[in-house]
Protein backbone atom coordinates (compact mmCIF):
# COMPACT_ATOMS: atom_id res chain seq x y z
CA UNK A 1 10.38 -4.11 34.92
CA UNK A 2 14.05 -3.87 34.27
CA UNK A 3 15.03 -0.64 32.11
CA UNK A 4 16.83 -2.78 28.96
CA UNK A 5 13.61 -5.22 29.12
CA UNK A 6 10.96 -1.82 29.09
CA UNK A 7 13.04 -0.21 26.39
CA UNK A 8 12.77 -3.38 23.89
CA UNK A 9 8.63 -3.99 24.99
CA UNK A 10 8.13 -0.19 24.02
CA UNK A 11 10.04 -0.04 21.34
CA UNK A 12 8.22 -3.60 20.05
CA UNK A 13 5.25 -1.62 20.17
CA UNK A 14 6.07 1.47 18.53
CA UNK A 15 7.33 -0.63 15.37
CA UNK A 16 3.52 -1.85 15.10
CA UNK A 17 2.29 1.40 15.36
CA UNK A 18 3.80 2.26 11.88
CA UNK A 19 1.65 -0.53 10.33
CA UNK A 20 0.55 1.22 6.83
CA UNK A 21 -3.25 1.97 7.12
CA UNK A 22 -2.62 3.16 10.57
CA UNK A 23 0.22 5.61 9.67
CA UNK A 24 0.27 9.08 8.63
CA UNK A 25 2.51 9.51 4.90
CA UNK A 26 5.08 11.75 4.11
CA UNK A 27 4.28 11.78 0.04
CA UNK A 28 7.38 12.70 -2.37
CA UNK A 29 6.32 13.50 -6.06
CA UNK A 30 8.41 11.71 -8.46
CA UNK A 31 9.65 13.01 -11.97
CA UNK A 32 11.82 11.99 -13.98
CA UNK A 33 13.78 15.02 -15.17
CA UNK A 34 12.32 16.21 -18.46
CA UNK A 35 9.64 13.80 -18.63
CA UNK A 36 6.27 14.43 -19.61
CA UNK A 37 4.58 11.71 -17.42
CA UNK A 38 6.39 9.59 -14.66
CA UNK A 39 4.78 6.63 -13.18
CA UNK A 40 6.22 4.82 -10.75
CA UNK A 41 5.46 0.95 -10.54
CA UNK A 42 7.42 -1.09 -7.27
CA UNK A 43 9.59 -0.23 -4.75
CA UNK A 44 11.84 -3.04 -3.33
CA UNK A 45 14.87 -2.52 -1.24
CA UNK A 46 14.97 1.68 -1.64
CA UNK A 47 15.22 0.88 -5.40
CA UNK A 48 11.72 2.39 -7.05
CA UNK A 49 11.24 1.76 -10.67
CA UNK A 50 8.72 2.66 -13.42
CA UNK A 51 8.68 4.20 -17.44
CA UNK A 52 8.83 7.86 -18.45
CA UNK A 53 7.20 9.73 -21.37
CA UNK A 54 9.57 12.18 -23.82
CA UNK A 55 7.62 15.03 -24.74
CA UNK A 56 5.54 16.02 -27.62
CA UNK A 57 6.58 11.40 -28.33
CA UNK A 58 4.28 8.78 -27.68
CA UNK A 59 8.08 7.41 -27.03
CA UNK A 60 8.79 5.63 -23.58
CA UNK A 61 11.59 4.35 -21.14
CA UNK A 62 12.12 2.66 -18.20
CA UNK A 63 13.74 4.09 -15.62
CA UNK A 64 15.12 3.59 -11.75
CA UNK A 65 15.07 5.48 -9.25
CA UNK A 66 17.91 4.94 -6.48
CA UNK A 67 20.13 7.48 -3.85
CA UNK A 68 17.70 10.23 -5.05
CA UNK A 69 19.16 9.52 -8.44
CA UNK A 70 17.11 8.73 -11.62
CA UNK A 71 18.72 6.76 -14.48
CA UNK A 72 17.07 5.63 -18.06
CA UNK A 73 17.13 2.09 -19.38
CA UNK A 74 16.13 0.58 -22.34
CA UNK A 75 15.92 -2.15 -23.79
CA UNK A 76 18.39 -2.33 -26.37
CA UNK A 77 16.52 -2.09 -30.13
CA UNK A 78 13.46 -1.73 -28.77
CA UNK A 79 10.47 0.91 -29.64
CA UNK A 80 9.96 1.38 -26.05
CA UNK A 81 10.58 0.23 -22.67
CA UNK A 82 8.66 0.21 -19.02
CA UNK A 83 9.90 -1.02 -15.74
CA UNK A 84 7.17 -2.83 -13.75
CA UNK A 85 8.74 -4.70 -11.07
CA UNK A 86 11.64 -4.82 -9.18
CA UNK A 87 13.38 -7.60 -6.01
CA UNK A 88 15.47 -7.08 -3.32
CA UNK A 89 18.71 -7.93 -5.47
CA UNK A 90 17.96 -5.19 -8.16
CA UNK A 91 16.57 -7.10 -10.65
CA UNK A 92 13.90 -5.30 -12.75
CA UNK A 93 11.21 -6.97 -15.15
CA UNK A 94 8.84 -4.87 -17.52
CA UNK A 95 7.95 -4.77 -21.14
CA UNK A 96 9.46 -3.62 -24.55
CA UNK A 97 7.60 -3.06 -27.85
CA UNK A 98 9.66 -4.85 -30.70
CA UNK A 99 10.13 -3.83 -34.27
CA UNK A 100 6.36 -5.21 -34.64
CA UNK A 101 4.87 -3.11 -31.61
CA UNK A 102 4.05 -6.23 -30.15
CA UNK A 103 4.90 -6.76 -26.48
CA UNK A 104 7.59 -8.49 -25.16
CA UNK A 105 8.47 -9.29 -21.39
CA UNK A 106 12.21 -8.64 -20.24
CA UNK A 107 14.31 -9.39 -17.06
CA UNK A 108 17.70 -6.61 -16.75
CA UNK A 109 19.90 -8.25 -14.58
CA UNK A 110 22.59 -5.34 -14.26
CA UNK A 111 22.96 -3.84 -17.76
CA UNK A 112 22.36 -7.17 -18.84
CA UNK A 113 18.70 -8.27 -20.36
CA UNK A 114 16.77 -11.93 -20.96
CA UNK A 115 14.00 -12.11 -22.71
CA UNK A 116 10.36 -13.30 -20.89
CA UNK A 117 8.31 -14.37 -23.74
CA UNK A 118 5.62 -17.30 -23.00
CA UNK A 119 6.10 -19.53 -26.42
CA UNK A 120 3.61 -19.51 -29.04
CA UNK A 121 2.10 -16.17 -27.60
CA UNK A 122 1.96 -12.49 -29.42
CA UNK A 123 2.05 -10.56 -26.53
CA UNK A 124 3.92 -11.13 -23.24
CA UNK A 125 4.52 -8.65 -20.35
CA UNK A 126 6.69 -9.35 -17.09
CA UNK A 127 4.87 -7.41 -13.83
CA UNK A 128 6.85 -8.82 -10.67
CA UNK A 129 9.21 -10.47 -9.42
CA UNK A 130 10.76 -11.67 -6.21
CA UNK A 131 13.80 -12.44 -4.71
CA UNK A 132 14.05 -16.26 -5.69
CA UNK A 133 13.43 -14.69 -9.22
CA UNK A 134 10.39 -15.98 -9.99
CA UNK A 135 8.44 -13.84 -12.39
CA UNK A 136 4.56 -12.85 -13.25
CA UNK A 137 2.74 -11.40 -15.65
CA UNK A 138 0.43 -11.89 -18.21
CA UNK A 139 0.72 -13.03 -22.01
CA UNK A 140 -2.19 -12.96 -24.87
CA UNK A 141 -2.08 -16.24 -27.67
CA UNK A 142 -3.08 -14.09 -30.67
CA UNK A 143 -5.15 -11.02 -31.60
CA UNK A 144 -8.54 -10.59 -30.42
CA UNK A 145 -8.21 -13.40 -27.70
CA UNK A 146 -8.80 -12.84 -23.95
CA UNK A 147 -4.71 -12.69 -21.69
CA UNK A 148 -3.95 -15.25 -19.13
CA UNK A 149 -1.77 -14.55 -16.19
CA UNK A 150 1.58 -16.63 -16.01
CA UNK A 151 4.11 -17.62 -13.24
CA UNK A 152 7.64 -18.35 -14.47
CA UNK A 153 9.38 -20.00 -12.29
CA UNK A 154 12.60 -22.56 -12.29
CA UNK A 155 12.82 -22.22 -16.35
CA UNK A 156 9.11 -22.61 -16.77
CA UNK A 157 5.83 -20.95 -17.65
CA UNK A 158 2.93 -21.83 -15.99
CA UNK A 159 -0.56 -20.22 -16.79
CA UNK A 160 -2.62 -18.34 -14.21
CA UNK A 161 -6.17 -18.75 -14.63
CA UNK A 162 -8.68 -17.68 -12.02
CA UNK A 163 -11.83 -20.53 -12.14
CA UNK A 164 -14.89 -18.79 -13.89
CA UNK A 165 -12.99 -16.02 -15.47
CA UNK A 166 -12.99 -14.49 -19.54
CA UNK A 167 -9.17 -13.16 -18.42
CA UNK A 168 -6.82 -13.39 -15.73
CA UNK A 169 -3.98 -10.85 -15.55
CA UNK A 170 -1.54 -11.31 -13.00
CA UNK A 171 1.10 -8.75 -11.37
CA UNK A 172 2.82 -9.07 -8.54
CA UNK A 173 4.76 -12.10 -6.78
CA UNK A 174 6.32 -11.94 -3.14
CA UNK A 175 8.88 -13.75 -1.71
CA UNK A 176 6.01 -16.83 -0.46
CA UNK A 177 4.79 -17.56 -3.27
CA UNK A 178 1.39 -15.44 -3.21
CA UNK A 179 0.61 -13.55 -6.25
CA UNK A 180 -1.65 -10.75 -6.98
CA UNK A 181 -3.44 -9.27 -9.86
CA UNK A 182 -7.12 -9.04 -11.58
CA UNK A 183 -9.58 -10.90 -13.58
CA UNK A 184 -12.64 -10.25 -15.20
CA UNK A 185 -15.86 -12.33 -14.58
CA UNK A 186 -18.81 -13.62 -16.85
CA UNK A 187 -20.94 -10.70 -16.18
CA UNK A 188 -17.89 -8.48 -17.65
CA UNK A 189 -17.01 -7.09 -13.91
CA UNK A 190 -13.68 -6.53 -12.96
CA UNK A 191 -12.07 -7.88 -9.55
CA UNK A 192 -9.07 -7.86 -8.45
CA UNK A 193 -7.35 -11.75 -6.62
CA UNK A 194 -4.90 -13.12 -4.64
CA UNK A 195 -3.57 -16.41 -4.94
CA UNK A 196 -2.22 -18.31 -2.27
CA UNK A 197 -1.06 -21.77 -3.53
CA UNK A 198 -3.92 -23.05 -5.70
CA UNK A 199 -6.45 -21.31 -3.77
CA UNK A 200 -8.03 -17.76 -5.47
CA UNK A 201 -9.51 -14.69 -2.96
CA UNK A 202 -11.63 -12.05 -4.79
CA UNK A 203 -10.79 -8.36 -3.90
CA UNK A 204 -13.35 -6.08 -4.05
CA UNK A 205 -13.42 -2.46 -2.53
CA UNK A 206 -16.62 -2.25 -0.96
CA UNK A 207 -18.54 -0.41 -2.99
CA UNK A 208 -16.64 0.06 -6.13
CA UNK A 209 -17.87 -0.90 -9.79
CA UNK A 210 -14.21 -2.10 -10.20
CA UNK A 211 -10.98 -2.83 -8.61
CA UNK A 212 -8.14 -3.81 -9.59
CA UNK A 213 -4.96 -5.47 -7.42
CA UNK A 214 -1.01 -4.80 -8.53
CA UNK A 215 0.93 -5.15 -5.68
CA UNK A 216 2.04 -6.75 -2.77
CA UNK A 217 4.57 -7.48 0.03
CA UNK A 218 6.27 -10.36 2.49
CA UNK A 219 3.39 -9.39 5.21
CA UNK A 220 0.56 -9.69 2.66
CA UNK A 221 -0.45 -5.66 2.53
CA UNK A 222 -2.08 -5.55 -1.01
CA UNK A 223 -2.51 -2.35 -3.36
CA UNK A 224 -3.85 -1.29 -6.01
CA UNK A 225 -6.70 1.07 -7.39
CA UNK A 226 -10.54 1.08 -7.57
CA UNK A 227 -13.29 3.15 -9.12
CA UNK A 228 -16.83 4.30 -8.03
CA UNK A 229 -18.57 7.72 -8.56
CA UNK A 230 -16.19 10.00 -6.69
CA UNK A 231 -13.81 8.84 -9.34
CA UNK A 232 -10.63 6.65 -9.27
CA UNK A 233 -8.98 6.43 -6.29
CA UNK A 234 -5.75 3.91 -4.90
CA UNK A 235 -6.41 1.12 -2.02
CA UNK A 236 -4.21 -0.67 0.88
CA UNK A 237 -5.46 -3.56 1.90
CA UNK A 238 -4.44 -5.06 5.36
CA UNK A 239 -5.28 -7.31 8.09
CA UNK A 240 -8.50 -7.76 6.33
CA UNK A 241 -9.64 -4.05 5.94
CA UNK A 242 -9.78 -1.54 2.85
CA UNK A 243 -8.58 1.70 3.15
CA UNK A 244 -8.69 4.45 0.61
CA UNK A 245 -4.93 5.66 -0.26
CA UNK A 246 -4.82 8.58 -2.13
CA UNK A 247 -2.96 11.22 -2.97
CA UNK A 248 -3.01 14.83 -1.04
CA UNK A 249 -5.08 17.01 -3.52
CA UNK A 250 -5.32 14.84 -6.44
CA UNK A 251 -8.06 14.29 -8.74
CA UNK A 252 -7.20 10.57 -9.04
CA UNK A 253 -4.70 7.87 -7.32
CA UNK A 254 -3.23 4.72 -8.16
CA UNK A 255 -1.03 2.42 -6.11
CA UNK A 256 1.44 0.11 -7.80
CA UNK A 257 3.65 -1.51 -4.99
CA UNK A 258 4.26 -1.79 -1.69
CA UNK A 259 7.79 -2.77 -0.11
CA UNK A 260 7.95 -4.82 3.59
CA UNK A 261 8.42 -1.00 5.11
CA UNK A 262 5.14 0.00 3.78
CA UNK A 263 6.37 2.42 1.22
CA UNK A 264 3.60 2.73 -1.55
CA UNK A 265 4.74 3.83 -4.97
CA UNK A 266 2.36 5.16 -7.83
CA UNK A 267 0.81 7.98 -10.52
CA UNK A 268 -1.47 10.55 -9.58
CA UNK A 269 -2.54 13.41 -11.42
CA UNK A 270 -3.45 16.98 -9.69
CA UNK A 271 -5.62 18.28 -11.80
CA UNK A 272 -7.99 16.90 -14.76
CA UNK A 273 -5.61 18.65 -17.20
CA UNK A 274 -1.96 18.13 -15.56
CA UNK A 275 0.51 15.44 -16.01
CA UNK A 276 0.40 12.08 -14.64
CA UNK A 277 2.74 12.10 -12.18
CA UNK A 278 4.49 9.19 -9.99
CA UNK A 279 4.20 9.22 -6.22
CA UNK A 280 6.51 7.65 -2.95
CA UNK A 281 4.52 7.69 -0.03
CA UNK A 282 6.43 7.24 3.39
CA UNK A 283 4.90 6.05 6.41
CA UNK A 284 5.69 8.73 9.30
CA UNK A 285 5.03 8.15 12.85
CA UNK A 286 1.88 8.88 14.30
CA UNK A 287 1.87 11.41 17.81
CA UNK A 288 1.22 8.17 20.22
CA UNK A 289 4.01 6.10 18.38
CA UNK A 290 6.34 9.03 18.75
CA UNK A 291 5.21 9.17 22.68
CA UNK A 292 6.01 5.51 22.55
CA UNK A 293 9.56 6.00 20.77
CA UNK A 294 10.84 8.37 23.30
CA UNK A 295 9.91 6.23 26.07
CA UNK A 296 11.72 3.66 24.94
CA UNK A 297 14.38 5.66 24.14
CA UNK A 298 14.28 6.94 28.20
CA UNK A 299 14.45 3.22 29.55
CA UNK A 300 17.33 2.53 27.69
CA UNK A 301 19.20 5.79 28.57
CA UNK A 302 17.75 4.83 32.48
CA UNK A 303 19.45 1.14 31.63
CA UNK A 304 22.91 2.92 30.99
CA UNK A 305 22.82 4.84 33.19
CA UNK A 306 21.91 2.17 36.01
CA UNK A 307 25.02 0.10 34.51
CA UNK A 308 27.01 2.92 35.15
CA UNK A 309 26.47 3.00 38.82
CA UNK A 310 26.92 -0.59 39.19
């Protein structure tokens, strides 16, 4: 085999080595300076966003996270503010509490802000969005009644309901269409779904007494969080397999997105009493992919090198 062409084959293979749930993670705590909780919601792009706590105030804000940099953002007027999701252009969608407390969905594109607000309804929250801008969430009629999930898309709202369900909230959209999020069933169970098209898949953590999906990205990779008598604990799901995702040391996990690179963002707390705290985890590369890398690396040097004495 010609150097160049063994070079590109190895290196081919050492990218799917880094597949997250066969990768090790680097994990980065994130805090928002002077908070009193950070949780960190979606990642898209390098960009992670989320909301912040002030202390010693039930008081919250959105906030995003970018070039190591944290900056605030609400929205303007409003009793409080959360950042949910987040595309590849920098647009960020989340939730504000109005003069009433009642919810209200947003979009910020730039310092700029459009209300998301599903008409007729009391509550509306905005969860994802993608890079053709459509957004999902979830939006409740009037007090006391079960939410339905919603896709806006192209100027309209559209309402999410998984077949069978008391409530369907959705979360996450990527950029095919396939949304993510969780519904609770007759019995009073809680699942999480994926939609793809009109068709609905049940996720359920084997095992777990409930589970519960909130993001996902272009490849499909699916997070979110589950619970069973160990306690509550994050999950990637890939290719077809569950894998616990938690973090280092914690006493519980939660994952919240999941960008094309495999970055998982979330909250985790280290002890019963400490702060919620919001998590990056990085994929690093495993020993064998790192064997792989530098023998790439050696058939293209060998490649230049041949060149050269030509």
């Amino acid at each position: 085999m010609k150097p160049l062409l063994c070079g590109l084959v190895v290196l081919a293979l050492f990218a799917s080595t880094i597949e997250p749930g066969h990768a090790d993670y680097r994990f980065t705590t994130l805090n928002v300076p002077g908070a009193a909780t950070t949780v960190a919601t979606d990642i898209k792009g390098g960009q992670i966003v989320g909301y912040h706590e002030t202390p010693l105030t039930d008081a919250f804000h959105g906030f995003l996270f970018s070039e190591g940099s944290y900056s605030s953002f609400d929205v303007p007027g409003s009793a409080g503010t959360a950042g949910y999701g987040v595309n590849s252009a920098g647009q960020i969608v989340g939730f504000y509490l109005d003069s009433s407390f009642r919810n209200r969905g947003f979009l910020r594109t730039g310092n700029d802000y459009t209300a998301i607000d599903v008409p007729g309804a009391i509550n509306t929250r905005a969860e994802g969005i993608n890079t053709a801008g459509q957004i999902t969430g979830f939006y409740q009629m009037s007090a006391g009644l079960p939410p339905h999930g919603f896709l806006f898309s192209n100027g309209n709202y559209v309402s999410i309901d998984l077949p069978g369900s008391i409530d369907t909230v959705s979360s996450r959209i990527n950029n095919v269409g396939q949304i993510v999020g969780t519904y609770e069933d007759a019995a009073l169970r809680i699942h999480g779904f994926l939609r793809t098209g009109d068709a609905y898949t049940t996720l359920d953590f084997p095992g777990a007494v409930l589970t519960e999906a909130f993001g996902i990205n272009n490849v499909g990779q699916i997070v979110g969080m589950y619970s069973m008598t160990t306690g509550t604990h994050g999950f990637l799901y890939s290719d077809g397999n569950y894998s616990t995702f938690d973090v280092p040391g914690a006493v519980f996990s939660e994952a919240f997105g999941i960008d094309d690179l495999g970055e998982i963002v979330g909250e985790y707390a280290a002890t019963d009493s400490g702060p919620i705290q919001g998590f990056l985890a990085t994929p690093t590369p495993t020993p064998s992919s790192l064997l792989l890398l530098a023998v790439g690396a050696a058939c293209l040097l060998g490649q230049a090198c041949w060149r050269r004495r030509r």
